[in-house]
C-alpha atoms as a PDB file:
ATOM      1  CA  UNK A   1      41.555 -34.262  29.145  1.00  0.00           C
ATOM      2  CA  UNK A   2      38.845 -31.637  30.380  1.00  0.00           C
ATOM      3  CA  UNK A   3      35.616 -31.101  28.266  1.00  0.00           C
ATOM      4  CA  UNK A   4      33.522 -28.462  29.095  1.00  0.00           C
ATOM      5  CA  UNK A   5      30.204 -28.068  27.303  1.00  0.00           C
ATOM      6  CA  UNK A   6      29.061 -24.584  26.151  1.00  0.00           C
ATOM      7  CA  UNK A   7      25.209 -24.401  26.000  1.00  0.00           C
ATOM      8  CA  UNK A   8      24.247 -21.818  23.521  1.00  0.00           C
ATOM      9  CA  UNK A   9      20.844 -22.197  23.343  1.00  0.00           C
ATOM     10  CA  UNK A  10      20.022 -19.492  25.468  1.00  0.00           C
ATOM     11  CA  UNK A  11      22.378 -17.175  23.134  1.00  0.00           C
ATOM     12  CA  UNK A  12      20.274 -18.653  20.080  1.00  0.00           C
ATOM     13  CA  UNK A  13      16.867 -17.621  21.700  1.00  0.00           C
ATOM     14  CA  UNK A  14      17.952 -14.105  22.469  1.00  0.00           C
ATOM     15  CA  UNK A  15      19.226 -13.695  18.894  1.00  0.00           C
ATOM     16  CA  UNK A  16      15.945 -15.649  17.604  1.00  0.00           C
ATOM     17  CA  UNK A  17      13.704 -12.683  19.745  1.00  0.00           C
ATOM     18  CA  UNK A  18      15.486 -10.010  18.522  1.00  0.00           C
ATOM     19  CA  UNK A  19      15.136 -11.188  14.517  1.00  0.00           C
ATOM     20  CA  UNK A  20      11.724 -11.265  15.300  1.00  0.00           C
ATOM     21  CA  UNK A  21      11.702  -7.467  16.839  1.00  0.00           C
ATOM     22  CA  UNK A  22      13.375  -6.699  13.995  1.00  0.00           C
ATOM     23  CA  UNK A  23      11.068  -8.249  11.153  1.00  0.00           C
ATOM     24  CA  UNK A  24       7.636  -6.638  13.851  1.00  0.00           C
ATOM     25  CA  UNK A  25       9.936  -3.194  13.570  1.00  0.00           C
ATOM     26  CA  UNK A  26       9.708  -3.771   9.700  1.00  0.00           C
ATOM     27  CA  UNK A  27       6.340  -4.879   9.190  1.00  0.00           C
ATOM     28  CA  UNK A  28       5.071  -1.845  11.071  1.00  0.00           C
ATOM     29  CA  UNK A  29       6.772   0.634   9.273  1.00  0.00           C
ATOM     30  CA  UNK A  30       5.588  -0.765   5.947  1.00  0.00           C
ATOM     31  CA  UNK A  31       2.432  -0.853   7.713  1.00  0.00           C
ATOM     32  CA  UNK A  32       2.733   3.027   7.756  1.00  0.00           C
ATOM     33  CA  UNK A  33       4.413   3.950   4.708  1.00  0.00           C
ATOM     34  CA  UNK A  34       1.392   1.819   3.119  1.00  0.00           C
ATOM     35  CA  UNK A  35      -1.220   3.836   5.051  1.00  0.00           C
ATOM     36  CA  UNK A  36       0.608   7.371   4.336  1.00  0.00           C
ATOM     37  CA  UNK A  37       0.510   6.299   0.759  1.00  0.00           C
ATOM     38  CA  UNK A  38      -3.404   5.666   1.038  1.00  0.00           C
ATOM     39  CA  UNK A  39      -3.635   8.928   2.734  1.00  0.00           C
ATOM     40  CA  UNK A  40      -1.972  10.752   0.502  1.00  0.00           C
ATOM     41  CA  UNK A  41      -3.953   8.898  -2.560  1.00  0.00           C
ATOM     42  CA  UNK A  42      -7.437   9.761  -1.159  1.00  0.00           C
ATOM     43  CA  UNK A  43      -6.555  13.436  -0.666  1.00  0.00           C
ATOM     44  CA  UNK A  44      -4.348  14.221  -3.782  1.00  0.00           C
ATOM     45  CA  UNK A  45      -4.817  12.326  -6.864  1.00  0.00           C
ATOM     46  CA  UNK A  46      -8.477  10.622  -6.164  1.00  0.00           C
ATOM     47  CA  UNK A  47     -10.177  14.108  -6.458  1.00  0.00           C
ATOM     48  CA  UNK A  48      -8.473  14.615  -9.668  1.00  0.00           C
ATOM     49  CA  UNK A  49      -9.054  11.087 -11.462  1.00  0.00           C
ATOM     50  CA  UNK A  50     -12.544  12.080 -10.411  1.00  0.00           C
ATOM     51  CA  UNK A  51     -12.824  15.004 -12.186  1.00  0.00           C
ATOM     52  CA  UNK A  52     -11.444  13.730 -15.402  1.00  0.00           C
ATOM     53  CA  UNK A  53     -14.086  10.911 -15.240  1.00  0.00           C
ATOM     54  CA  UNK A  54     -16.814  13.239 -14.387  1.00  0.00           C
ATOM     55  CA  UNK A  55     -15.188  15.348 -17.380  1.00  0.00           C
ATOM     56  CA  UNK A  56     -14.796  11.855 -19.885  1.00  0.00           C
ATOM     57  CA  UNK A  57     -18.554  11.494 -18.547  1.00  0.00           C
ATOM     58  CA  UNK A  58     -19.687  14.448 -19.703  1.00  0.00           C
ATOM     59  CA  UNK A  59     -18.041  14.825 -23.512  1.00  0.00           C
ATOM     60  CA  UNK A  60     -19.856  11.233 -24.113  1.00  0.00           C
ATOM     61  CA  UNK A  61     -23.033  12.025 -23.263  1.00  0.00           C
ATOM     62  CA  UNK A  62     -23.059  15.051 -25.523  1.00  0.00           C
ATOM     63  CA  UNK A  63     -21.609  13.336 -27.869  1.00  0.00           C
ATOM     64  CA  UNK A  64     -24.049  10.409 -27.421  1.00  0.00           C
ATOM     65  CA  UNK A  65     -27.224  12.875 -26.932  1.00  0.00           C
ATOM     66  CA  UNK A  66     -25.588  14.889 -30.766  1.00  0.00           C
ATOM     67  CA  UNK A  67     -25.273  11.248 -31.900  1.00  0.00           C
ATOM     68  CA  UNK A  68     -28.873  10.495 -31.072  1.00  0.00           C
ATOM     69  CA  UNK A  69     -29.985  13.481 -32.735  1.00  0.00           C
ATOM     70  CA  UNK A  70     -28.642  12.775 -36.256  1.00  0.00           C
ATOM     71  CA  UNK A  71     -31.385  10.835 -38.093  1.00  0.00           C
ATOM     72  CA  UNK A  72     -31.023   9.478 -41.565  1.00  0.00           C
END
């Protein structure tokens, strides 16, 4: 007998805007674990994998320069 029309799009927008603060909210805090993570690479364990290389380096070129120095 009576129809009344409900128009939700305006309730669908506001929930569509706040997904998408949510998923920005997300994003940046990967954003920041990711670039913590870097930080803490570059100032921890880079140093170190450089000093075993320089190390590794090092034993093979005295073993390459004793190598070179055996003659048959």
């Amino acid at each position: 007998m009576f129809s009344y029309t409900i128009d939700l799009s305006g309730v669908k927008a506001w929930f569509d805007g706040a997904a998408d603060a949510g998923f920005n909210a997300l994003a940046g805090f990967a954003f920041m674990v990711l670039a913590m993570a870097a930080i803490q690479y570059d100032e921890q364990i880079a140093p170190e994998v450089s000093r075993i290389s320089d190390g590794w380096s090092t034993a093979t070129m005295d073993f390459r320069s004793k190598l070179s120095s055996f003659t048959l």
